[in-house]
PDB file of N, CA and C in Angstrom:
ATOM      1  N   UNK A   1     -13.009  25.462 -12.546  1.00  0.00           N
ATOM      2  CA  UNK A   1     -14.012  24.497 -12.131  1.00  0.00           C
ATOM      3  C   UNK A   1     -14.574  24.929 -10.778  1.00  0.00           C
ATOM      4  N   UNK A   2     -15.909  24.468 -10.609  1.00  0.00           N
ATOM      5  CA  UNK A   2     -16.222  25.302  -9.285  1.00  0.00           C
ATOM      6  C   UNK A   2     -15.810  24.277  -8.183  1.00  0.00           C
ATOM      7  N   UNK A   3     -16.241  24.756  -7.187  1.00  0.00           N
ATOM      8  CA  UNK A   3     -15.494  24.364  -5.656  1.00  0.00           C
ATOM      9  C   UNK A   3     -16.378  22.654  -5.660  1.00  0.00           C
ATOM     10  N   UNK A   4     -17.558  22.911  -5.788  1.00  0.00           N
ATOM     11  CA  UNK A   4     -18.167  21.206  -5.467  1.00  0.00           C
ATOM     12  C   UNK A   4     -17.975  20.625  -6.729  1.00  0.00           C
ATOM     13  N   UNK A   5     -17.344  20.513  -7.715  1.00  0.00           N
ATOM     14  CA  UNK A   5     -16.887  19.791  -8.761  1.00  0.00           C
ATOM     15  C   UNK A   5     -15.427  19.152  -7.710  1.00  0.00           C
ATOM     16  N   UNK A   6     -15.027  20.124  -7.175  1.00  0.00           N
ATOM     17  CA  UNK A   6     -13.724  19.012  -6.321  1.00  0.00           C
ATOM     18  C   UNK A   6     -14.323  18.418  -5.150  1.00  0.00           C
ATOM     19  N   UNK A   7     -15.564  18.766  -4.333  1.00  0.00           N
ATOM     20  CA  UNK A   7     -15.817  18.195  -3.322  1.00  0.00           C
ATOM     21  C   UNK A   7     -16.380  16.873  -3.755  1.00  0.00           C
ATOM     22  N   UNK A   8     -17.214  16.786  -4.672  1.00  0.00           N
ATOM     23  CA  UNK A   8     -17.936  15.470  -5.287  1.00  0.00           C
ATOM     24  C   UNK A   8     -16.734  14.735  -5.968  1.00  0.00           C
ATOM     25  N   UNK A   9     -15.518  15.197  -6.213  1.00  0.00           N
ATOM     26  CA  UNK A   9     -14.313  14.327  -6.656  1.00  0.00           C
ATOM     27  C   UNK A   9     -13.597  13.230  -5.552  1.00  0.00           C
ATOM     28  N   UNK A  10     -13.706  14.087  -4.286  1.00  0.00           N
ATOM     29  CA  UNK A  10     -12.971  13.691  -2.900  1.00  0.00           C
ATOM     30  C   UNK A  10     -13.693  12.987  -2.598  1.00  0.00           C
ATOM     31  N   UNK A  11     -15.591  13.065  -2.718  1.00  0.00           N
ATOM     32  CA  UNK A  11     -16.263  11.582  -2.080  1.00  0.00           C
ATOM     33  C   UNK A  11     -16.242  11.182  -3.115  1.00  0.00           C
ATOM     34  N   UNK A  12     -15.864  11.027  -4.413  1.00  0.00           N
ATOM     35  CA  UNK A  12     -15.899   9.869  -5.314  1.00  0.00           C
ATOM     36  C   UNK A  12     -14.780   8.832  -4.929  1.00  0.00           C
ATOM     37  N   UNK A  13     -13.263   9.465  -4.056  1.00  0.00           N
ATOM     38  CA  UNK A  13     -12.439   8.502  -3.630  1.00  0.00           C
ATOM     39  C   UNK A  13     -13.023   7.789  -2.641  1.00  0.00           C
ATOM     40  N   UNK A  14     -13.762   8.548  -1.452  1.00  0.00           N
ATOM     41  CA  UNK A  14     -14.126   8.030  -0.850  1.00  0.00           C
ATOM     42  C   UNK A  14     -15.117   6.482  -0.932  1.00  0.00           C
ATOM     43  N   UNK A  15     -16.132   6.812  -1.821  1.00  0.00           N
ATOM     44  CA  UNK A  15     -17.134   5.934  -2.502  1.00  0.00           C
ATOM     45  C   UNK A  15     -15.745   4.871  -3.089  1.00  0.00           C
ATOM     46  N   UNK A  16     -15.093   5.151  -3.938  1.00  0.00           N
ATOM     47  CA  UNK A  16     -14.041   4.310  -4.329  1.00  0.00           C
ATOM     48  C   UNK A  16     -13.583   3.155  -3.561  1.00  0.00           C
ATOM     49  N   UNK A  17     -12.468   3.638  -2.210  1.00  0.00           N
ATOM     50  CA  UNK A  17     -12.040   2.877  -1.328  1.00  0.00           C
ATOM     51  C   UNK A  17     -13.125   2.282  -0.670  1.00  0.00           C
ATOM     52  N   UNK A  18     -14.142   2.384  -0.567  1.00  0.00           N
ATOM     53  CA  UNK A  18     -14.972   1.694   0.528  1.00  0.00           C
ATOM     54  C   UNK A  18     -15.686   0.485  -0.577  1.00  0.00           C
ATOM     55  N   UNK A  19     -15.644   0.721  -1.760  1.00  0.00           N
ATOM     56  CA  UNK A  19     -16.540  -0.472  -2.305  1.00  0.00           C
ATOM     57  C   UNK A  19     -15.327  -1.306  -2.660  1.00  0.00           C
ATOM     58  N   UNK A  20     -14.110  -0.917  -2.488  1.00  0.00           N
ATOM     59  CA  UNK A  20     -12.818  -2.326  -3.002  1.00  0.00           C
ATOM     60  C   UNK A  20     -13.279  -3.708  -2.006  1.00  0.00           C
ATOM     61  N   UNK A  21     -12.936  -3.144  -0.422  1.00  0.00           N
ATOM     62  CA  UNK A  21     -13.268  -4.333   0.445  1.00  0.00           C
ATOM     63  C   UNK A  21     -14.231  -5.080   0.108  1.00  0.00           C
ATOM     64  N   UNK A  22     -15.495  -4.556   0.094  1.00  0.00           N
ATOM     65  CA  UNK A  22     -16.806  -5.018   0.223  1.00  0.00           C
ATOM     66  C   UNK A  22     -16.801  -5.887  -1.798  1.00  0.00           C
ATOM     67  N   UNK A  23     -16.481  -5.482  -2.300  1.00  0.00           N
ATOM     68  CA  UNK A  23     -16.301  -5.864  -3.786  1.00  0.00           C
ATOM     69  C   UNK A  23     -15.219  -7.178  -3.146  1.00  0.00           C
ATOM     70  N   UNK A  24     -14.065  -7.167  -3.413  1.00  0.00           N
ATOM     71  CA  UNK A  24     -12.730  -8.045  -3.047  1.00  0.00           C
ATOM     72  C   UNK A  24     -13.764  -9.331  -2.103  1.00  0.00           C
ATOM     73  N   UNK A  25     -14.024  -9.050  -0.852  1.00  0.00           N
ATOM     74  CA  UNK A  25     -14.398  -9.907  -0.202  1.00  0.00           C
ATOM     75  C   UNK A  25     -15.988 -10.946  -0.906  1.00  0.00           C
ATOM     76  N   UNK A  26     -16.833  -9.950  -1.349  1.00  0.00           N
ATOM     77  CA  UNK A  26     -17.479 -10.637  -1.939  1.00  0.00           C
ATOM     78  C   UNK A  26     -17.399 -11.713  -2.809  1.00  0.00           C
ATOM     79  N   UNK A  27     -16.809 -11.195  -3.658  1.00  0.00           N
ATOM     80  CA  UNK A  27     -16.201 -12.222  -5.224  1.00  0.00           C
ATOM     81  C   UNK A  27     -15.242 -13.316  -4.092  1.00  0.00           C
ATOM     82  N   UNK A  28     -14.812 -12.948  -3.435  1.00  0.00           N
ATOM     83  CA  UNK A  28     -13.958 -14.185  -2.332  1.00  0.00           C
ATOM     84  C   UNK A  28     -14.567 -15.467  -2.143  1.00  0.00           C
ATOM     85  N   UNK A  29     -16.104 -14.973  -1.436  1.00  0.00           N
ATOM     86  CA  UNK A  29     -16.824 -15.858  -0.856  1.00  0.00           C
ATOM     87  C   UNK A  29     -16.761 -15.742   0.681  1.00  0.00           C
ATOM     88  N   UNK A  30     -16.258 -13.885   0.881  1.00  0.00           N
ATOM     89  CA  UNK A  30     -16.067 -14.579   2.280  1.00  0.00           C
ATOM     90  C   UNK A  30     -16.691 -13.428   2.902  1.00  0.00           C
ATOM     91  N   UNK A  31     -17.556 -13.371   4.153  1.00  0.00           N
ATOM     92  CA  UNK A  31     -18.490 -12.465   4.616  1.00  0.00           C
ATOM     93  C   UNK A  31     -17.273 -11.137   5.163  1.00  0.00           C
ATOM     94  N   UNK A  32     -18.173 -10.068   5.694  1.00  0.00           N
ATOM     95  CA  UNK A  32     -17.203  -8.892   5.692  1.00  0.00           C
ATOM     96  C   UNK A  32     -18.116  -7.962   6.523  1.00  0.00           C
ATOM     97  N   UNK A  33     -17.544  -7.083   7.161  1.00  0.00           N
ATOM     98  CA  UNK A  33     -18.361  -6.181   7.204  1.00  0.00           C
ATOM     99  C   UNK A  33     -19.625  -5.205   6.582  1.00  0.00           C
ATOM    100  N   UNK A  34     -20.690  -4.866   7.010  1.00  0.00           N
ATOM    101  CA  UNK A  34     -21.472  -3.637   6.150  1.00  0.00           C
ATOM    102  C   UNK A  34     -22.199  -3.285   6.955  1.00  0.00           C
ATOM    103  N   UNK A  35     -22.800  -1.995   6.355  1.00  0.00           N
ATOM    104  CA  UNK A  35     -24.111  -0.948   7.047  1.00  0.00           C
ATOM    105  C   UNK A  35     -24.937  -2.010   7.005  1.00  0.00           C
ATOM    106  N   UNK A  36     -25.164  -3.123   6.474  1.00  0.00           N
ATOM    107  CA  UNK A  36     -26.393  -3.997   6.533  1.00  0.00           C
ATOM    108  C   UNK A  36     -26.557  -4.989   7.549  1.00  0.00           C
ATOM    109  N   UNK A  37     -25.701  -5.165   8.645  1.00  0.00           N
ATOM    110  CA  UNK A  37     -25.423  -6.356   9.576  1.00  0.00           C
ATOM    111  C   UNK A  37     -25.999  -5.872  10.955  1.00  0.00           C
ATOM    112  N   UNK A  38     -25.642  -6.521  11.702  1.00  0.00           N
ATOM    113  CA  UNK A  38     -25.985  -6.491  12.928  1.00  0.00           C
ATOM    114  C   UNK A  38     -25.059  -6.480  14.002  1.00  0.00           C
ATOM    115  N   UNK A  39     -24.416  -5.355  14.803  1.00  0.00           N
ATOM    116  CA  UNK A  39     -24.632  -4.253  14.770  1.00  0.00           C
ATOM    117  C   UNK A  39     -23.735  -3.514  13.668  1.00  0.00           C
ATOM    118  N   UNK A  40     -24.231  -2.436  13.125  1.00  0.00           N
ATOM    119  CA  UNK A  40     -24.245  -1.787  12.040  1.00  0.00           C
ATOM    120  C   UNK A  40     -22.279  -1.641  11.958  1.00  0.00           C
ATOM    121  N   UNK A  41     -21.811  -1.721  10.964  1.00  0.00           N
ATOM    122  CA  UNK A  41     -20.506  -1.990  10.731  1.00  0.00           C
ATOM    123  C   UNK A  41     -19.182  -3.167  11.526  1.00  0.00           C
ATOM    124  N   UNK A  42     -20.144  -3.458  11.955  1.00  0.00           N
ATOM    125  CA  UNK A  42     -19.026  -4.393  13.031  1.00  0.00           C
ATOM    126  C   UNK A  42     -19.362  -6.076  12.322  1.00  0.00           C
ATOM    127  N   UNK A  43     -21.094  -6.182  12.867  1.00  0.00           N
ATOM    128  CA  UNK A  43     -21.555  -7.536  12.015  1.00  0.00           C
ATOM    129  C   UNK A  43     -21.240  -7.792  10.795  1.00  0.00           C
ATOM    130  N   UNK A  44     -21.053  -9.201  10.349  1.00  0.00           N
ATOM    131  CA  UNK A  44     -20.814  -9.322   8.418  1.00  0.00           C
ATOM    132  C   UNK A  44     -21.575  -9.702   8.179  1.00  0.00           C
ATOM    133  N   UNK A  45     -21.980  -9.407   6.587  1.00  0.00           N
ATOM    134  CA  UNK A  45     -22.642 -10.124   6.042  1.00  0.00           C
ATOM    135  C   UNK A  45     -22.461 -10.332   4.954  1.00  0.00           C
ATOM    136  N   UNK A  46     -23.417 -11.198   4.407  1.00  0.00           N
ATOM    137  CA  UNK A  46     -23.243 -12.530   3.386  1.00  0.00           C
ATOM    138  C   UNK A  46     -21.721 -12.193   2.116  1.00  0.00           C
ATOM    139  N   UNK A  47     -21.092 -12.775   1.447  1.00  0.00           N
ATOM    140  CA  UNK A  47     -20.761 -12.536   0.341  1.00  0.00           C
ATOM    141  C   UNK A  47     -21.719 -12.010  -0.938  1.00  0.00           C
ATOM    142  N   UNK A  48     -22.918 -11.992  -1.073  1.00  0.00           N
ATOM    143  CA  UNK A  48     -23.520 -11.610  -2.530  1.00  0.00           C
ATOM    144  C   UNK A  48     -23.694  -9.799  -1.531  1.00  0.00           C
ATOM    145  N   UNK A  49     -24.358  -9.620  -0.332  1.00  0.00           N
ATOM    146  CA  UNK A  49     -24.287  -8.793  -0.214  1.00  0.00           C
ATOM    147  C   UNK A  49     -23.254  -7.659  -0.054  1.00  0.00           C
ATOM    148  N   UNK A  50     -22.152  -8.211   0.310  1.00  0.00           N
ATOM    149  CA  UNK A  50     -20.599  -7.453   0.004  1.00  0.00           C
ATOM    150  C   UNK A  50     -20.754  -7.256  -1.608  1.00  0.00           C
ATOM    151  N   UNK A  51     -20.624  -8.066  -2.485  1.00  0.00           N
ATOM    152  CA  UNK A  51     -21.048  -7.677  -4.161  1.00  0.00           C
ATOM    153  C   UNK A  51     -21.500  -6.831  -4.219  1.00  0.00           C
ATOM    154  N   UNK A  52     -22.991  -7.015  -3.643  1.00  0.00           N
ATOM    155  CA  UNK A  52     -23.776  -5.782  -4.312  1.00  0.00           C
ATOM    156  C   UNK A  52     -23.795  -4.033  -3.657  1.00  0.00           C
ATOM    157  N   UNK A  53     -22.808  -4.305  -2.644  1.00  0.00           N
ATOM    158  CA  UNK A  53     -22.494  -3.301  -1.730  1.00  0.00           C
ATOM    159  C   UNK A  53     -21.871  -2.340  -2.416  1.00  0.00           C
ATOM    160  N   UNK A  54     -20.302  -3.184  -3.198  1.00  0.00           N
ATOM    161  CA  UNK A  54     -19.407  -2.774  -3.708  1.00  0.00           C
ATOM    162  C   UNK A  54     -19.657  -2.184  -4.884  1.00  0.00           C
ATOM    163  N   UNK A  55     -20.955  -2.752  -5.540  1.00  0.00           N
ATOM    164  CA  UNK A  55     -21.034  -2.213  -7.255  1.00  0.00           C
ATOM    165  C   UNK A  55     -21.576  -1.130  -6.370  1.00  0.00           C
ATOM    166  N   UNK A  56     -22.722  -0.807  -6.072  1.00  0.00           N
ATOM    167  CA  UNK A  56     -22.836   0.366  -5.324  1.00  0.00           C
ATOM    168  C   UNK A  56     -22.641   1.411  -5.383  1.00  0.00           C
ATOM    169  N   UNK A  57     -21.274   0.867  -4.565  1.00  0.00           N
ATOM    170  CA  UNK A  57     -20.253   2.229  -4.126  1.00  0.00           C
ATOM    171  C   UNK A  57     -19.343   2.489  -5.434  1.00  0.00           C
ATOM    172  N   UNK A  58     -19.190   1.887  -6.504  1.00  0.00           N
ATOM    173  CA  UNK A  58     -18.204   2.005  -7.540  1.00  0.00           C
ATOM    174  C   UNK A  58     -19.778   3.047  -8.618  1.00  0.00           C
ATOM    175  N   UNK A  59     -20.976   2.664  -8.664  1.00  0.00           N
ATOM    176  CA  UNK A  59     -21.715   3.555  -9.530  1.00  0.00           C
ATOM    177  C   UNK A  59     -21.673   4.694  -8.520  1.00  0.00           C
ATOM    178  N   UNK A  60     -21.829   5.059  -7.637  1.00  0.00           N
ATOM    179  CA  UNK A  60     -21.977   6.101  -7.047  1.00  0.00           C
ATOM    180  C   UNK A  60     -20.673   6.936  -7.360  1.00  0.00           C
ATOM    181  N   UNK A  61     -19.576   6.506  -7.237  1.00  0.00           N
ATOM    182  CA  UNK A  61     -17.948   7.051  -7.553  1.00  0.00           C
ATOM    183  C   UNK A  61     -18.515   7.492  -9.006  1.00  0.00           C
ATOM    184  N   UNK A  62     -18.580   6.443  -9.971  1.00  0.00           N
ATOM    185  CA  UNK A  62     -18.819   6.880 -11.096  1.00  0.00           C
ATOM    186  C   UNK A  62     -19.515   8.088 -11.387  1.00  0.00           C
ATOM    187  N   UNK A  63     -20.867   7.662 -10.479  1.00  0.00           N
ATOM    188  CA  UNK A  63     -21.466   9.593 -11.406  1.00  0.00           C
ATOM    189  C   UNK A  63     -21.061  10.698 -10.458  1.00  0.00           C
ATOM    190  N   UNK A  64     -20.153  10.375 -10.131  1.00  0.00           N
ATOM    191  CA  UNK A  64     -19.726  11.686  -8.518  1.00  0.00           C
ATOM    192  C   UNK A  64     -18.979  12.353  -9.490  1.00  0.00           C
ATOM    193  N   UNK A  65     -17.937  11.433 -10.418  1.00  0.00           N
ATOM    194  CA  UNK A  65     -16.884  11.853 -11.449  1.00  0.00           C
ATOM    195  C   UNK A  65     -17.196  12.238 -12.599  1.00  0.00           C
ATOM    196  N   UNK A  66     -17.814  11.364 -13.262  1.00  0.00           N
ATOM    197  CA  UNK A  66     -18.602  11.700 -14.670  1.00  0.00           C
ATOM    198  C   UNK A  66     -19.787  12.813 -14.598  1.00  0.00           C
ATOM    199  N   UNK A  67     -20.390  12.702 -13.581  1.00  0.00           N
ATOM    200  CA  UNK A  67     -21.507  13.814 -13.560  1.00  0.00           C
ATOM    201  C   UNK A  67     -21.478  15.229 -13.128  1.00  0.00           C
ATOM    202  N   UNK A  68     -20.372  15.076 -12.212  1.00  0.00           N
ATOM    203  CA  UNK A  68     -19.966  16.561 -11.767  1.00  0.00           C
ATOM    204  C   UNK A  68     -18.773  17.385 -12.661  1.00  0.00           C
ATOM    205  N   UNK A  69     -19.147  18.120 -12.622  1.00  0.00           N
ATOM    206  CA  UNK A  69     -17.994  18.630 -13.510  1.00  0.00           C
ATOM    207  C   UNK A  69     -17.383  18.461 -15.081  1.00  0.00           C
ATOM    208  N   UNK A  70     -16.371  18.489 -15.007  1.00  0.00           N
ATOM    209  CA  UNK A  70     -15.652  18.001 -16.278  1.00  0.00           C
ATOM    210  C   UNK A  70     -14.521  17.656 -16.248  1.00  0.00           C
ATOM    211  N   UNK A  71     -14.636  16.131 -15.700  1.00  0.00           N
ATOM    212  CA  UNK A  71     -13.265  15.415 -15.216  1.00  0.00           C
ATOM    213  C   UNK A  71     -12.491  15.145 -16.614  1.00  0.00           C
ATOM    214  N   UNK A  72     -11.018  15.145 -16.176  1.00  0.00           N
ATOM    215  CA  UNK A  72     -10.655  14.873 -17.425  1.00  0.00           C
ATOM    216  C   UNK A  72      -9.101  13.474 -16.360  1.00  0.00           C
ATOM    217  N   UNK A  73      -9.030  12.247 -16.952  1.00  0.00           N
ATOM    218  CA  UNK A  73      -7.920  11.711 -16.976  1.00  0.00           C
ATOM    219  C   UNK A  73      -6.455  12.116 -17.233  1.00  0.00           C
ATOM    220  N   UNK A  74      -5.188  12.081 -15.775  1.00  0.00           N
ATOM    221  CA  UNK A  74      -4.082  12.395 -16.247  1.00  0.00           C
ATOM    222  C   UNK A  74      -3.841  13.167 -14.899  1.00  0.00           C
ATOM    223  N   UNK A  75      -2.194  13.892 -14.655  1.00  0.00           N
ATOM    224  CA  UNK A  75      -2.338  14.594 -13.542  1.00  0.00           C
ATOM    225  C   UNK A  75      -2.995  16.279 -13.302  1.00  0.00           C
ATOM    226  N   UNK A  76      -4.354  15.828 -12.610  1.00  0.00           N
ATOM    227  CA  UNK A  76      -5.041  17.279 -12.525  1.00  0.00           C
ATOM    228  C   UNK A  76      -5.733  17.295 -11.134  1.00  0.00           C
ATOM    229  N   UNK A  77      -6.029  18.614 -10.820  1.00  0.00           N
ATOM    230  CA  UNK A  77      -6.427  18.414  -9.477  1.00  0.00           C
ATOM    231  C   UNK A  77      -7.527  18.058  -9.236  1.00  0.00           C
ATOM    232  N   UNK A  78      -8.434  17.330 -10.221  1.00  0.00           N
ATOM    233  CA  UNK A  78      -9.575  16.531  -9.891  1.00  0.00           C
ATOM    234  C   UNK A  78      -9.366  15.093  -9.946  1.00  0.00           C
ATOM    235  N   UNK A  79      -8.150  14.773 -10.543  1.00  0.00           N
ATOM    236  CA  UNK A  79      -7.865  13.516 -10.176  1.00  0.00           C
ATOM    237  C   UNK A  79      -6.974  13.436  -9.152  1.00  0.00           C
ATOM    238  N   UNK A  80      -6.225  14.360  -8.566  1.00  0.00           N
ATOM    239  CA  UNK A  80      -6.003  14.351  -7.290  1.00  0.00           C
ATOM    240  C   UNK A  80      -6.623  14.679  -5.976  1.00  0.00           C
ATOM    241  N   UNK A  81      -7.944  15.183  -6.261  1.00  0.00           N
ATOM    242  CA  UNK A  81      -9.026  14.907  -5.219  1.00  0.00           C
ATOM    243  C   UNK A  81      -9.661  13.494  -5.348  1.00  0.00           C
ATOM    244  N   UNK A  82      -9.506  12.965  -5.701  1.00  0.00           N
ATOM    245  CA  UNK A  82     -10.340  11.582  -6.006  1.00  0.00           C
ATOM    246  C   UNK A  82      -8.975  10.560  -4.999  1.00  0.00           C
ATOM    247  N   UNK A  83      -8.155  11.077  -5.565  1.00  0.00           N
ATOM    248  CA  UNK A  83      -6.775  10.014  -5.113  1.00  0.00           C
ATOM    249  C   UNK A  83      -6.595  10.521  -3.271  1.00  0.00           C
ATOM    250  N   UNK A  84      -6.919  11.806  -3.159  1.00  0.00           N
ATOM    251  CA  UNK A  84      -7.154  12.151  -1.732  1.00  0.00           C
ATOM    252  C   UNK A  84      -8.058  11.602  -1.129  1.00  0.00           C
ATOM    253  N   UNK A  85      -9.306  11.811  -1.331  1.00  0.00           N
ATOM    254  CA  UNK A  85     -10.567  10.911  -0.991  1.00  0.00           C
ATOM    255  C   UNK A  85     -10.140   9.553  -0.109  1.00  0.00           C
ATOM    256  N   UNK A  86      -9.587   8.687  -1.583  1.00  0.00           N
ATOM    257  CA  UNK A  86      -9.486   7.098  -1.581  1.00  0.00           C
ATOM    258  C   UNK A  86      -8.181   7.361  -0.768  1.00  0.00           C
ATOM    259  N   UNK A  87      -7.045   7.779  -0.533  1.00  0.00           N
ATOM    260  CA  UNK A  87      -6.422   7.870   0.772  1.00  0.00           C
ATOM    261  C   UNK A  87      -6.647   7.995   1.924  1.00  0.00           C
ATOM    262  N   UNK A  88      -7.337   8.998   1.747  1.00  0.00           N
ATOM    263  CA  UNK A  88      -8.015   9.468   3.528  1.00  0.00           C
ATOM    264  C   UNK A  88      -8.797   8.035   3.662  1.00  0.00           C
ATOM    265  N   UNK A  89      -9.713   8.055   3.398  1.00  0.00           N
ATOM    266  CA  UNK A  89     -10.770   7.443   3.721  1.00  0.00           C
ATOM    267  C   UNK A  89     -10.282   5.675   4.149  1.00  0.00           C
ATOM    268  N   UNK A  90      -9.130   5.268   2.530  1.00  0.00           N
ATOM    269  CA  UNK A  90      -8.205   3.872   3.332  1.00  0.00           C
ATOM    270  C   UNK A  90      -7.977   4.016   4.675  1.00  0.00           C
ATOM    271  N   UNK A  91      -7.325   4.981   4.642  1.00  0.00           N
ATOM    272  CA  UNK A  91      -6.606   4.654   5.962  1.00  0.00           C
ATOM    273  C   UNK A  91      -7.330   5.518   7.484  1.00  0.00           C
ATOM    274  N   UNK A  92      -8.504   5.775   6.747  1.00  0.00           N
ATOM    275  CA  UNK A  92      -9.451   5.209   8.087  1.00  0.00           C
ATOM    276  C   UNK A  92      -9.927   3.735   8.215  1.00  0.00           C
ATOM    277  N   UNK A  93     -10.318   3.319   7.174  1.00  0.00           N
ATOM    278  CA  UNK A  93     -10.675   2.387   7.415  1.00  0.00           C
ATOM    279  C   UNK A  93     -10.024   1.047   7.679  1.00  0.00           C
ATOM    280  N   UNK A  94      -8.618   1.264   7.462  1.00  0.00           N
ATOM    281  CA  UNK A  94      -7.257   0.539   8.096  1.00  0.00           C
ATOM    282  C   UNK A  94      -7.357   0.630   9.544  1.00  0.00           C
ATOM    283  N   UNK A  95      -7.591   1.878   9.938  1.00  0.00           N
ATOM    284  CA  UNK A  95      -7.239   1.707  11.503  1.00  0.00           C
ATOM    285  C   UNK A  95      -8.330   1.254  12.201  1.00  0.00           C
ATOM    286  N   UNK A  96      -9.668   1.164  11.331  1.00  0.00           N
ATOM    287  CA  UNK A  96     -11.174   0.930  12.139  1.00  0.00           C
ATOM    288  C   UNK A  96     -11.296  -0.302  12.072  1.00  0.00           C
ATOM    289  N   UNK A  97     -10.870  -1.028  10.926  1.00  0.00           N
ATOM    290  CA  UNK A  97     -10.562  -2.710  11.068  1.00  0.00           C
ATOM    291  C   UNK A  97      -9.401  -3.426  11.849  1.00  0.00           C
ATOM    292  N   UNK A  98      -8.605  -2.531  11.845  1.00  0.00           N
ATOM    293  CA  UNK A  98      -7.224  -3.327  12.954  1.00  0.00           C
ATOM    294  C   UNK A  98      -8.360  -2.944  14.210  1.00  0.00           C
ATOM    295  N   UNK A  99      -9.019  -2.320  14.348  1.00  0.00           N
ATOM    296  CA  UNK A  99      -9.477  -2.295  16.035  1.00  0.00           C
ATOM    297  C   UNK A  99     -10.499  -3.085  16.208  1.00  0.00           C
ATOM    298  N   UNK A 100     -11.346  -3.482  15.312  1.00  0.00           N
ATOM    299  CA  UNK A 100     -12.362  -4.189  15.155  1.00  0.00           C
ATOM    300  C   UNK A 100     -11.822  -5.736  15.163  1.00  0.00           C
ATOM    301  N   UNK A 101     -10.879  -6.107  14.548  1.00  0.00           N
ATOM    302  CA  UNK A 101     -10.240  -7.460  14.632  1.00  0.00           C
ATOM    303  C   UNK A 101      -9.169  -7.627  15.308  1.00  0.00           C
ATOM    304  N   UNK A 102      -8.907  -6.596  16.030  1.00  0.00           N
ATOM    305  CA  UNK A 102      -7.804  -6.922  17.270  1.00  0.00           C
ATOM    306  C   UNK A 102      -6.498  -7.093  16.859  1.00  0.00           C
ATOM    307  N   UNK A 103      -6.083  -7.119  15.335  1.00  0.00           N
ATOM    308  CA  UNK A 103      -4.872  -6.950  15.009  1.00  0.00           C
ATOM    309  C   UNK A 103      -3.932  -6.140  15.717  1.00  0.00           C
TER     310      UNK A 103
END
């Protein structure tokens, strides 16, 4: 498989982890962070816009996976770039919200 069939796998985790919050909080009812607020990641906004944030980021994952390459389900190293991605990228965004909310 060529080399950007795994790079478009790793931002598909990425795309992954970032639309859970924004998805989760939406369907909540409860506002959240986004690129759409004021100032840019810190402000929240609305719950429908967390929704529509999150589908988003879950179609974008989707054709990162389905469109690149020839992913296949099970343990392979394109599903372990995807699972890298959505690691890294959690646990940035673990430590950028504990600082942002003072936890």
């Amino acid at each position: 498989m060529d080399w950007y069939a795994y790079l478009a796998y790793f931002f598909a985790g990425v795309f992954l982890s970032n639309g859970v919050p924004h998805f989760v909080h939406g369907v909540a009812g409860k506002r959240f962070q986004s690129p759409f607020a004021s100032p840019l990641g810190v402000g929240e906004s609305s719950p429908l816009v967390n929704v529509i944030w999150g589908l988003v980021n879950f179609a974008i994952c989707y054709v990162l996976i389905f469109g690149v390459g020839d992913f296949t389900f099970g343990l392979t190293r394109a599903a372990m770039m995807v699972g890298t991605g959505a690691l890294l990228h959690a646990t940035f965004l673990s430590i950028y919200f504990k600082r942002i909310h003072g936890h």
